[in-house]
Each structure stands twice: as structure tokens, then as C-alpha cells.
N, C-alpha and C. Protein backbone atom coordinates (compact mmCIF):
# COMPACT_ATOMS: atom_id res chain seq x y z
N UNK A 1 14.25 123.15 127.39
CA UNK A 1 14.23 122.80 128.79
C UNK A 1 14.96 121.49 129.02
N UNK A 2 14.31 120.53 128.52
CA UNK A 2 15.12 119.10 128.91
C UNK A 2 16.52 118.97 127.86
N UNK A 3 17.20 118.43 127.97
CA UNK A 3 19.15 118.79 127.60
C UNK A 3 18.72 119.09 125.84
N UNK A 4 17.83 118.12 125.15
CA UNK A 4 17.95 118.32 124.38
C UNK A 4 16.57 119.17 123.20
N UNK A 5 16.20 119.49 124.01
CA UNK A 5 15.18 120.97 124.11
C UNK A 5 15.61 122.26 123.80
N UNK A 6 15.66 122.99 122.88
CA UNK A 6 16.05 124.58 122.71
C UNK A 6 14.47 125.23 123.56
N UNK A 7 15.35 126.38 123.87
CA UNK A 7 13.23 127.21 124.14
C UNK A 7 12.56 127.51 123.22
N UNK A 8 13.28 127.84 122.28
CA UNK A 8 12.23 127.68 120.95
C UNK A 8 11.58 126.43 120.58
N UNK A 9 11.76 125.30 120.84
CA UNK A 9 11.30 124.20 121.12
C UNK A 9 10.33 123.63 121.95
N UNK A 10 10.34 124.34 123.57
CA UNK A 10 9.86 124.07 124.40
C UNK A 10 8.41 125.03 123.99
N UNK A 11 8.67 126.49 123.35
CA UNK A 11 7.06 127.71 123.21
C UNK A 11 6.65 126.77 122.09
N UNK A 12 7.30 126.29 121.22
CA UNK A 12 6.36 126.11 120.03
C UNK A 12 5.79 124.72 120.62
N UNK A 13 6.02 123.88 121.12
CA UNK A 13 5.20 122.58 122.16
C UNK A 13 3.91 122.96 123.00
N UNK A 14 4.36 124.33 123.95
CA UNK A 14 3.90 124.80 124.47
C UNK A 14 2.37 125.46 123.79
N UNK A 15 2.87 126.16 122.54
CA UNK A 15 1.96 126.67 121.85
C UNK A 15 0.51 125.82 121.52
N UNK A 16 0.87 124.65 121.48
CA UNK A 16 -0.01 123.45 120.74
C UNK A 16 -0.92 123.24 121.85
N UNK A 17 -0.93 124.05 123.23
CA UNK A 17 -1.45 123.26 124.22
C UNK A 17 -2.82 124.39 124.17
N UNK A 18 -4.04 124.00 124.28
CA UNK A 18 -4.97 125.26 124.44
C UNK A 18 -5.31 126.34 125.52
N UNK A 19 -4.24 125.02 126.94
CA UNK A 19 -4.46 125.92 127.98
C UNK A 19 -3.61 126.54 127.97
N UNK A 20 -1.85 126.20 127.69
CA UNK A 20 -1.13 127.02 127.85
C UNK A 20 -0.78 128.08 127.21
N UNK A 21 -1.26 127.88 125.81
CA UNK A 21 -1.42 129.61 125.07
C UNK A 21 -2.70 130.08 124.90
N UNK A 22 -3.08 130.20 125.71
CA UNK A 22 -3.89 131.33 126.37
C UNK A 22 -3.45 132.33 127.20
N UNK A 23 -2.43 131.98 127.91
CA UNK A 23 -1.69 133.07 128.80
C UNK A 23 -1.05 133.91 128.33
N UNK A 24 -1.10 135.50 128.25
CA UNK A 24 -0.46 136.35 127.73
C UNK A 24 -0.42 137.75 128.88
N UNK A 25 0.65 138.08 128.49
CA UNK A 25 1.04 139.18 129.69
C UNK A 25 -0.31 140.51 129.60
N UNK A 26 -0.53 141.27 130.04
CA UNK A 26 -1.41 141.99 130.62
C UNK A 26 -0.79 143.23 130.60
N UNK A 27 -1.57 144.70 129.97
CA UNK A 27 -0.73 146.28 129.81
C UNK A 27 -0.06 146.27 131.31
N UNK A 28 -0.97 145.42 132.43
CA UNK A 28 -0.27 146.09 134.03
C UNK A 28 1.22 145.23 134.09
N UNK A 29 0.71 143.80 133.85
CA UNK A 29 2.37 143.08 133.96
C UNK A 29 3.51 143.94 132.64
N UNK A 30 2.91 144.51 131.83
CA UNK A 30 4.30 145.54 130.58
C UNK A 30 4.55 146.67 131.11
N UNK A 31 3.53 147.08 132.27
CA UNK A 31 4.24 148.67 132.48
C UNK A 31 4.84 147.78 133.94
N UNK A 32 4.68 146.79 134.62
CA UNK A 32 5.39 146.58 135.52
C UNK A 32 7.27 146.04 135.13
N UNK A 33 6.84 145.71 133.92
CA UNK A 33 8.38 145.12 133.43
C UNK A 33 8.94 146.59 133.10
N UNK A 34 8.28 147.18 132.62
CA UNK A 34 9.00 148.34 131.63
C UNK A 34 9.35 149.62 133.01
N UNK A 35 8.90 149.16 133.84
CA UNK A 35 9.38 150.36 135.35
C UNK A 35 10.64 149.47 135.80
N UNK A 36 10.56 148.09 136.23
CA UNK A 36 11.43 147.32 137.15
C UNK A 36 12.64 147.09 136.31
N UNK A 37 12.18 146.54 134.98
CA UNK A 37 13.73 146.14 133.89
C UNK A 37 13.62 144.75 133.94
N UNK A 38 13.74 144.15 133.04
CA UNK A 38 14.17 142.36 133.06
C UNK A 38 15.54 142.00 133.61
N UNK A 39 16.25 143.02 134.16
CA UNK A 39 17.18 142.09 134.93
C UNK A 39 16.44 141.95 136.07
N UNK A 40 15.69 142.77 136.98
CA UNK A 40 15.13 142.26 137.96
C UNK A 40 13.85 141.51 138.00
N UNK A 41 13.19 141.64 136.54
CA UNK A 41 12.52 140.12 136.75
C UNK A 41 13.07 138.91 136.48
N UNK A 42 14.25 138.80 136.22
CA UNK A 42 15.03 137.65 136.06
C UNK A 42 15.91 137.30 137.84
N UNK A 43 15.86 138.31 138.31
CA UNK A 43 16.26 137.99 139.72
C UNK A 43 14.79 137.38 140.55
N UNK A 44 13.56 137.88 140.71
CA UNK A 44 12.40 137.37 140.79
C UNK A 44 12.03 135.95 140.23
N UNK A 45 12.49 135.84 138.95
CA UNK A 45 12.40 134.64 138.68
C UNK A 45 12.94 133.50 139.62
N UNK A 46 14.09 133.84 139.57
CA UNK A 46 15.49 132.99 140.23
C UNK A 46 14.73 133.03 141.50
N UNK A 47 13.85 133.81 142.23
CA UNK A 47 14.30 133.38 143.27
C UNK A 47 12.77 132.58 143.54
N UNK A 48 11.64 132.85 142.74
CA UNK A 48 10.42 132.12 142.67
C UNK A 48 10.88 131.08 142.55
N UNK A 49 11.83 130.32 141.44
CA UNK A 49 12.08 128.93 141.09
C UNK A 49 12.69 128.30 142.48
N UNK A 50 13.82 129.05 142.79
CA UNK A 50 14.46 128.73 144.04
C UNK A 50 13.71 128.25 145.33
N UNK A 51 13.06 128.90 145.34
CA UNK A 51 12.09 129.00 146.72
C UNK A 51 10.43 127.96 146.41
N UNK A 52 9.78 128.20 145.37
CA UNK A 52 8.64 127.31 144.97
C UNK A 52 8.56 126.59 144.18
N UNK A 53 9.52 125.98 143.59
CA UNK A 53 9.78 124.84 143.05
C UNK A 53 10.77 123.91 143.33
N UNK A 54 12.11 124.37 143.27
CA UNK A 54 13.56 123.47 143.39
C UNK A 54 13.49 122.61 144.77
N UNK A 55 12.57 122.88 145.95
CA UNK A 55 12.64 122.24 146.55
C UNK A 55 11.93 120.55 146.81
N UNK A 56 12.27 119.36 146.95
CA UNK A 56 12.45 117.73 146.40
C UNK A 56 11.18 117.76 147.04
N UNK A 57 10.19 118.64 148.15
CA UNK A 57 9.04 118.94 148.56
C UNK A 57 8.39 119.98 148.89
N UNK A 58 7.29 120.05 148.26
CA UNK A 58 6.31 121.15 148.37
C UNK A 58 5.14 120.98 148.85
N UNK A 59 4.88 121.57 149.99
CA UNK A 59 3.96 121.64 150.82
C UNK A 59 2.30 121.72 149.94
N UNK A 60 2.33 122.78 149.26
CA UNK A 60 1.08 122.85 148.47
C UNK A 60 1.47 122.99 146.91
N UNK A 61 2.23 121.82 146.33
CA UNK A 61 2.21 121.83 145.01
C UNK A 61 1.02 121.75 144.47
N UNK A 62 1.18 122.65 143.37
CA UNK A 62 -0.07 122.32 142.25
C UNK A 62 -0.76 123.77 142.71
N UNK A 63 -0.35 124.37 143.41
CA UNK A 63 -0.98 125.19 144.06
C UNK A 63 0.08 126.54 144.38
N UNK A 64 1.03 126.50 144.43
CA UNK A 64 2.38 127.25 144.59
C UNK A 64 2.28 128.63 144.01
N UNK A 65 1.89 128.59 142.64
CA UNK A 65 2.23 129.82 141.84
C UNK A 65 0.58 130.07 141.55
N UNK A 66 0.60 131.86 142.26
CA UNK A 66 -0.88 132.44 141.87
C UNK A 66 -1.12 132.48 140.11
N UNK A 67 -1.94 132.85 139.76
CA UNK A 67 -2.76 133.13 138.28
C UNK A 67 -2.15 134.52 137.84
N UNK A 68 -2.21 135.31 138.66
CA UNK A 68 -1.56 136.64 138.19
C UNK A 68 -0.91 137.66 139.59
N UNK A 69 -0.38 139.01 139.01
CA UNK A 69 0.05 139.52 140.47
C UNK A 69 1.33 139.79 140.07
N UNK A 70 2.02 138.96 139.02
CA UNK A 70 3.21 138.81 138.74
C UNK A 70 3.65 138.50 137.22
N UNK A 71 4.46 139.40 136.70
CA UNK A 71 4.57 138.69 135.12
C UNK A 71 5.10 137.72 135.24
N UNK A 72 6.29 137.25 136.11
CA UNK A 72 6.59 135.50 135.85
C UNK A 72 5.71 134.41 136.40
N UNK A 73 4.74 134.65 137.20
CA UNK A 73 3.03 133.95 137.55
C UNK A 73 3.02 133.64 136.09
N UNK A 74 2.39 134.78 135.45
CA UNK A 74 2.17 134.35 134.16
C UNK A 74 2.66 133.42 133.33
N UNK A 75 3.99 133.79 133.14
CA UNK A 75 4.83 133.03 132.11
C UNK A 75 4.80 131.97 133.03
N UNK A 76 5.01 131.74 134.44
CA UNK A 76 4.91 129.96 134.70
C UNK A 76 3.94 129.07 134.27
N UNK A 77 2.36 130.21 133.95
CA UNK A 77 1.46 129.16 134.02
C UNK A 77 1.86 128.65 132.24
N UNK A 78 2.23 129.57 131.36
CA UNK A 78 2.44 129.76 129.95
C UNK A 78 3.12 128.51 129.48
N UNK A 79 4.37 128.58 130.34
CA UNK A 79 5.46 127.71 130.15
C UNK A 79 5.61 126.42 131.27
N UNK A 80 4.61 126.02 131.61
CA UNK A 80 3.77 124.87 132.42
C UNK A 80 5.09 124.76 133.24
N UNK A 81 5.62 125.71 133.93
CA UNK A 81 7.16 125.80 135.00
C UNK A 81 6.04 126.26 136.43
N UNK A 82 4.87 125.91 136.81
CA UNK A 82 3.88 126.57 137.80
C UNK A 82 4.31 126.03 139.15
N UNK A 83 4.15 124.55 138.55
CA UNK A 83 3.82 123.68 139.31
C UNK A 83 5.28 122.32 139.62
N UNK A 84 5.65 121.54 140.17
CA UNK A 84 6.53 120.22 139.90
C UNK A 84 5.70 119.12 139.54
N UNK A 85 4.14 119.01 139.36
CA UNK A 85 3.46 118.18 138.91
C UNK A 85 3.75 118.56 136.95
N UNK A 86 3.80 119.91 137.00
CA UNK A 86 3.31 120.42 135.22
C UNK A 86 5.45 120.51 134.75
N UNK A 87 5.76 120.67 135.67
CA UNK A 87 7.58 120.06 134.84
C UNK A 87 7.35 118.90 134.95
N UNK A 88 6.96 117.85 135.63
CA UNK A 88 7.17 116.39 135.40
C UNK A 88 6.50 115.92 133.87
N UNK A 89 5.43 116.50 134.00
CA UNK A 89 4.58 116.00 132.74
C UNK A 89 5.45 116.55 131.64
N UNK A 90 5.15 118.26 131.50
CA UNK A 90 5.80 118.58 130.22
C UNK A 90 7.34 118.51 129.98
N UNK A 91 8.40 118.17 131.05
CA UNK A 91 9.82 118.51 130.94
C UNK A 91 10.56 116.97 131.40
N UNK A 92 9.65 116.29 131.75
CA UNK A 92 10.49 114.77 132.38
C UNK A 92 11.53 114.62 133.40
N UNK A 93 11.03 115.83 134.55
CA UNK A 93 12.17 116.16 135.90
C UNK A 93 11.21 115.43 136.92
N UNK A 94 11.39 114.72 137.47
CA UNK A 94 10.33 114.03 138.32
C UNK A 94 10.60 114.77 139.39
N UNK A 95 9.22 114.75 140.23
CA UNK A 95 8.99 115.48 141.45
C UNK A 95 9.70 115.39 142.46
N UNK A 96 9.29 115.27 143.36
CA UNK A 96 10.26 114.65 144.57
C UNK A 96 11.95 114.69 144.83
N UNK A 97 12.30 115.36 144.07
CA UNK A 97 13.53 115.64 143.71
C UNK A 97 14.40 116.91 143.98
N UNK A 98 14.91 117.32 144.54
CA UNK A 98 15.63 118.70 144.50
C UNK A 98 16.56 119.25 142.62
N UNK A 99 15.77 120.58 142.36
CA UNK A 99 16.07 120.90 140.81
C UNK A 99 17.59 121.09 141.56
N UNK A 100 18.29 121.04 140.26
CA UNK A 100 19.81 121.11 140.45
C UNK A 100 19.91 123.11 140.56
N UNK A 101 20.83 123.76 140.18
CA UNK A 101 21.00 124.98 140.03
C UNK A 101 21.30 125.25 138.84
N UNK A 102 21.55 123.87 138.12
CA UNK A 102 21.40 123.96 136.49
C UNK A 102 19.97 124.07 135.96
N UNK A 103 19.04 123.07 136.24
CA UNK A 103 17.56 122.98 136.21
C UNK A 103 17.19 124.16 136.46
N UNK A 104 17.31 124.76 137.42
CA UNK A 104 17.12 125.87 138.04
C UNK A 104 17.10 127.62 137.17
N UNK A 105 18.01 127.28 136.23
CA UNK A 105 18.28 128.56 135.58
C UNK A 105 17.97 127.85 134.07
N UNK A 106 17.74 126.42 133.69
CA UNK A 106 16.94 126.74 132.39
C UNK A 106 15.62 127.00 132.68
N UNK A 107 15.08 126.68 133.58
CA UNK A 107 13.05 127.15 133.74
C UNK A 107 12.87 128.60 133.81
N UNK A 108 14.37 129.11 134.81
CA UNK A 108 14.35 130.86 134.49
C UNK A 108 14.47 131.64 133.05
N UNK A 109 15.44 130.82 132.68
CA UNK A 109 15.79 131.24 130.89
C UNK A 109 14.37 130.97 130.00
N UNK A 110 13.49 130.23 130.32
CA UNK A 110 12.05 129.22 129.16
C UNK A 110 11.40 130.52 129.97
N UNK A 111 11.08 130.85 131.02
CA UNK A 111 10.43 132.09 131.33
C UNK A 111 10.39 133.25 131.14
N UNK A 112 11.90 133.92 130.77
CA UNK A 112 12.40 134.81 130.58
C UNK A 112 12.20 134.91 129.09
N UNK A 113 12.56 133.97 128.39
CA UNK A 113 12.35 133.90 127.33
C UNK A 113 10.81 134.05 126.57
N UNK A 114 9.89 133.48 127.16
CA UNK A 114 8.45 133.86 127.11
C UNK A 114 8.17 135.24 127.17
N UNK A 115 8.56 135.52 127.92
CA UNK A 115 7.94 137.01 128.45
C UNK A 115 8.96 137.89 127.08
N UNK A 116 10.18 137.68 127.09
CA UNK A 116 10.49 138.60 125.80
C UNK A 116 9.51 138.55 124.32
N UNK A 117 9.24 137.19 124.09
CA UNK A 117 8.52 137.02 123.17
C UNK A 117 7.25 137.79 123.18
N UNK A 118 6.74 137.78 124.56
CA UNK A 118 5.32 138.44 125.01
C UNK A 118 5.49 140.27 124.90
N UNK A 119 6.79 140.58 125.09
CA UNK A 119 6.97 142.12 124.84
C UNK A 119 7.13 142.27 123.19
């Protein structure tokens, strides 16, 4: 995630955390991937990040992304990408900030990447 972060870097960090590996995809979120395809949860992604995070303010951060409903819900809470309070802590992008469209597509890739691991 951060420049000098691989995602294999970022799950195995991730891993160490007790809350964040606990999250694991669900038979309903695998038959929902395995009907839709990961290119279109990678468009879902893009546009969750786009829309509830990238923006420099969020009305109800910390609060943005439900618990489930969604396999990338999941993987946000997994890959602490939920919230702009939980990237500041775990990724060092401070809040208040508009994500670039670079930022933007590594939190999609650390997500995307989760969830393959999770299939």
C-alpha cells in the first residue's frame, strides 16, 4: 500500500492484527463473486473507494463501510481500507485529504488482492 509496501506485505501486517484476521469471506460473498466475476468486483471496488473514501471529507467516517452485504465490505474491514481514520493509522495517508487516483487503485489492488487470497 504505502510506495514502499508490496500487498504481500501489507496481508502479512495485516495478519498480525486479531481484529483484522478475523474477517473472511462467507459461502454467500463466493457464490456472489463466482456469479458476478472479479472484474466486476473490481469495478465495485473502484467505485466504493471513489465515492467513500477518496473524498478529503466524509460526512460519517468511521462509519462509511457496512460489516457485510458485500465481499469488498469485507475485505475493507480485512485490509483496514474501511474507514480514512483505519488508512491513516495502518497506511500513513492522512485524512482530510483527497486520495489521488493513484492511492485510489492501490487500496483497490490490497482488496482485490485479499479476496483472491480468500478464494
Amino acid at each position: 500500500m504505502c510506495a514502499k509496501m508490496t500487498l504481500e506485505e501489507a496481508l502479512e501486517r495485516l495478519a498480525k492484527s486479531k481484529f483484522r484476521s478475523k474477517f473472511h469471506l462467507k459461502s454467500t460473498d463466493r457464490e456472489y463473486i463466482a456469479k458476478k466475476g472479479l472484474d466486476t468486483i473490481r469495478e465495485h471496488a473502484r467505485d466504493f473507494v471513489r465515492e467513500r473514501l477518496a473524498p478529503s471529507y466524509i460526512a460519517n467516517d468511521g462509519a462509511q463501510t457496512p460489516w457485510r452485504g458485500h465481499p469488498v465490505f469485507v475485505a475493507q474491514h480485512a485490509t483496514a481500507t474501511c474507514c480514512r481514520g483505519c488508512i491513516e493509522k495502518w497506511y500513513k495517508i492522512p485524512k482530510n485529504t483527497t486520495l489521488s487516483p493513484t492511492q485510489q487503485e492501490k487500496i483497490v489492488n490490497l482488496i482485490m488482492f485479499w479476496i483472491s487470497k480468500e478464494l
